[in-house]
C-alpha atoms as a PDB file:
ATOM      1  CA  UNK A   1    -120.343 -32.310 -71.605  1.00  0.00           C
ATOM      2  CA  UNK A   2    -118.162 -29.771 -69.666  1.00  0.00           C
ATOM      3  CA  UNK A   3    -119.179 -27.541 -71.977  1.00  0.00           C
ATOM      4  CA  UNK A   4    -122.657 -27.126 -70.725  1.00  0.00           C
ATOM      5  CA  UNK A   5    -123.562 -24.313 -68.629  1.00  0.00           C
ATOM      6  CA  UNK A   6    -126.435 -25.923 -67.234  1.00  0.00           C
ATOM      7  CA  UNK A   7    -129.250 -28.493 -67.402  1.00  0.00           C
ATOM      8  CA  UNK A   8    -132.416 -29.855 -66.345  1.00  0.00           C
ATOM      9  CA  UNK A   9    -133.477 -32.995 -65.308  1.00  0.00           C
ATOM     10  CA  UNK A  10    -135.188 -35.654 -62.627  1.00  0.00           C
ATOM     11  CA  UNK A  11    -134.783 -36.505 -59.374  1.00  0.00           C
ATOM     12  CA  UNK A  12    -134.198 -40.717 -59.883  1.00  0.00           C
ATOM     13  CA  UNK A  13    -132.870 -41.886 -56.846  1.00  0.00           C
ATOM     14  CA  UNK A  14    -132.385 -40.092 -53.099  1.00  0.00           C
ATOM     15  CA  UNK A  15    -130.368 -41.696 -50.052  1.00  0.00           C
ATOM     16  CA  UNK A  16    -130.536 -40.828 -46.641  1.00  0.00           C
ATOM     17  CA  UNK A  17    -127.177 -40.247 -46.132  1.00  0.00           C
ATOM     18  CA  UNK A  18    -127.003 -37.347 -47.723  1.00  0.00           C
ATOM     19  CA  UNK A  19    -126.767 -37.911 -51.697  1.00  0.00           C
ATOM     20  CA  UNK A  20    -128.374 -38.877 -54.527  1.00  0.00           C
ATOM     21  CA  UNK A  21    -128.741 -38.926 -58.906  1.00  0.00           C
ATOM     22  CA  UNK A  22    -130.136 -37.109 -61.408  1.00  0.00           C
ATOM     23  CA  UNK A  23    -131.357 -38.210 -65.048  1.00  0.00           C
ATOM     24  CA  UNK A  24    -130.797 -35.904 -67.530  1.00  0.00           C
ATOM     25  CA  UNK A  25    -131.972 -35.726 -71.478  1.00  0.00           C
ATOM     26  CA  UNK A  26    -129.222 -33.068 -71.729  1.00  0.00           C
ATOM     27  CA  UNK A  27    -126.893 -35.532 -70.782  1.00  0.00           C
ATOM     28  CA  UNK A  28    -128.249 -38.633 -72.019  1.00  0.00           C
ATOM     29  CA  UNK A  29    -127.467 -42.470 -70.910  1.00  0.00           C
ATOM     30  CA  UNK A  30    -125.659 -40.610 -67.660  1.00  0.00           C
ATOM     31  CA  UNK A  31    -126.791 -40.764 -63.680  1.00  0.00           C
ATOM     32  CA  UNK A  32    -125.885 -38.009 -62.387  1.00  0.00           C
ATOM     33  CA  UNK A  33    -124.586 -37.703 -59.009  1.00  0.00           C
ATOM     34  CA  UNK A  34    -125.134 -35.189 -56.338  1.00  0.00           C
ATOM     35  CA  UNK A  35    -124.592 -34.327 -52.978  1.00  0.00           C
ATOM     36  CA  UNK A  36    -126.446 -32.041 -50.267  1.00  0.00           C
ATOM     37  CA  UNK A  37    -123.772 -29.607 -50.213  1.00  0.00           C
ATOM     38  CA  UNK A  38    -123.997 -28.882 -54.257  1.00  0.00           C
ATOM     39  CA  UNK A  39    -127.665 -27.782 -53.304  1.00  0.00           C
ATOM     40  CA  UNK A  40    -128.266 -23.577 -53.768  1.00  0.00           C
ATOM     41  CA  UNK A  41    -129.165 -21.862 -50.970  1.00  0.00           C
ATOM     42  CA  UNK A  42    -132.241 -20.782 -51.820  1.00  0.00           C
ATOM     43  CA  UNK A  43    -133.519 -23.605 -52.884  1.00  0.00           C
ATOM     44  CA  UNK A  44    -135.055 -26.918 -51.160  1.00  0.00           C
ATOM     45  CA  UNK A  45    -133.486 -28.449 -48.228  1.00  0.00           C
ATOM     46  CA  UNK A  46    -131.875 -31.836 -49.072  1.00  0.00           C
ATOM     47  CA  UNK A  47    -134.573 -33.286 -46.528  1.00  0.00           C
ATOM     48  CA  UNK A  48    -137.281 -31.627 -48.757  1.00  0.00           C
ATOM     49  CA  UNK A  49    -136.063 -33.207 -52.017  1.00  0.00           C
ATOM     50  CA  UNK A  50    -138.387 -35.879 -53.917  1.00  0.00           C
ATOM     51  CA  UNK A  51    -138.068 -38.282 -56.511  1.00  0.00           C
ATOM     52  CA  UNK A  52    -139.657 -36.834 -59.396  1.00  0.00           C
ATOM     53  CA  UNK A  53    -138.630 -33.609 -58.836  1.00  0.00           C
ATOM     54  CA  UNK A  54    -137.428 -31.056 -61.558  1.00  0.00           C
ATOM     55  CA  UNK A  55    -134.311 -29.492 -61.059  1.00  0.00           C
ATOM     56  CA  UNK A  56    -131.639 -26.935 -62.933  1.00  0.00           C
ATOM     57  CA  UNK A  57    -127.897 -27.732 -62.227  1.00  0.00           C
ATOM     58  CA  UNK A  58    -124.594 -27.321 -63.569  1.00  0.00           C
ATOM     59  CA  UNK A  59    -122.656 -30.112 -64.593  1.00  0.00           C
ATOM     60  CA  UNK A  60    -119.125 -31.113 -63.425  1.00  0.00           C
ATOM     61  CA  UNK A  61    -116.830 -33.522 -64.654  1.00  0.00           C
ATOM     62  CA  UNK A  62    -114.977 -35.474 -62.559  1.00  0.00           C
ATOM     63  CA  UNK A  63    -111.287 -36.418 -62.780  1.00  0.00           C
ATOM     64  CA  UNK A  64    -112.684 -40.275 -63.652  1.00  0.00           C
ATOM     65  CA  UNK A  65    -114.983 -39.074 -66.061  1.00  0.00           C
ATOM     66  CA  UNK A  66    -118.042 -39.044 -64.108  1.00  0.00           C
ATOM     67  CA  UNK A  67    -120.554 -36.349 -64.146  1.00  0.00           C
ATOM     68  CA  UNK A  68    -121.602 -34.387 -60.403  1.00  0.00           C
ATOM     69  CA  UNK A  69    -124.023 -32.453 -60.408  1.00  0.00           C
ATOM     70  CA  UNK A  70    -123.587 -28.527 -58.511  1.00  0.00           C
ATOM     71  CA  UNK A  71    -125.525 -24.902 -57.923  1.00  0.00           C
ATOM     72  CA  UNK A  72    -128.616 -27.216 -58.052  1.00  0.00           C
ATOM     73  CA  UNK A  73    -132.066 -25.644 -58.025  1.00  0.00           C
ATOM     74  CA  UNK A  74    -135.733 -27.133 -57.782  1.00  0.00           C
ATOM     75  CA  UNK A  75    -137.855 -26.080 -60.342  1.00  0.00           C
ATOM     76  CA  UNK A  76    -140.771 -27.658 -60.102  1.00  0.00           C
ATOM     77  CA  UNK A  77    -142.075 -29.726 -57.217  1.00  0.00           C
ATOM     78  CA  UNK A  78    -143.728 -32.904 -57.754  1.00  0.00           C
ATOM     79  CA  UNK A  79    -147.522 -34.592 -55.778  1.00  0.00           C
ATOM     80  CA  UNK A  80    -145.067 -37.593 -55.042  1.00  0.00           C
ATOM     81  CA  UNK A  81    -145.844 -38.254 -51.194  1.00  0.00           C
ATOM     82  CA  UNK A  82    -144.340 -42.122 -51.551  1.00  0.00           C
ATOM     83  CA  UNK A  83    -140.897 -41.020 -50.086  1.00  0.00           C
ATOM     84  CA  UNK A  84    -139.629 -40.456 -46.305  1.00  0.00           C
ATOM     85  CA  UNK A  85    -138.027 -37.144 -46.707  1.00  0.00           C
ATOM     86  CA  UNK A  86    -140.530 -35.390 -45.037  1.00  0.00           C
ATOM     87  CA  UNK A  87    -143.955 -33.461 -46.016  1.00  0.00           C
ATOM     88  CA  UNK A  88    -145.319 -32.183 -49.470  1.00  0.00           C
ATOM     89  CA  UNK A  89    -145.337 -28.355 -49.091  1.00  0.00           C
ATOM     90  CA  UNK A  90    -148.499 -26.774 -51.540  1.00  0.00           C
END
């Protein structure tokens, strides 16, 4: 898995706080964590994220095996409106 440049995948699951996980069929059977600061800067703010969402990232494993997600980009937006982080942009 570390040796994957980069992937795709879904937004699955977003927390206020600040974090959230991504589902991947590059990296399959795995939630994929991520935080705001592993966000590109020319991408979305983390307040502008959906579920749904496409997104390109590079994958990181941990020290415990786990898989983090970093340089994450939205690639495609999604007509989702059902979560709080804010305002669909067209």
């Amino acid at each position: 898995m570390t040796d994957l440049l980069s992937a795709t995948g879904k937004i699955i699951h977003i927390s206020e706080k600040g974090w959230g996980f991504i589902s991947s069929q590059d990296i399959p059977f795995t939630r994929i964590f991520f935080h705001w600061t592993g966000l590109e800067g020319d991408t979305l703010k983390f307040t502008e994220l959906k579920k749904g969402m496409k997104v390109d990232f590079k994958p990181l494993e941990m020290a415990d095996k786990s898989i983090r997600a970093i340089k994450i980009r939205v690639l495609e937006a999604t007509n989702d409106t059902t979560t709080e982080a804010g305002s669909v942009s067209n």
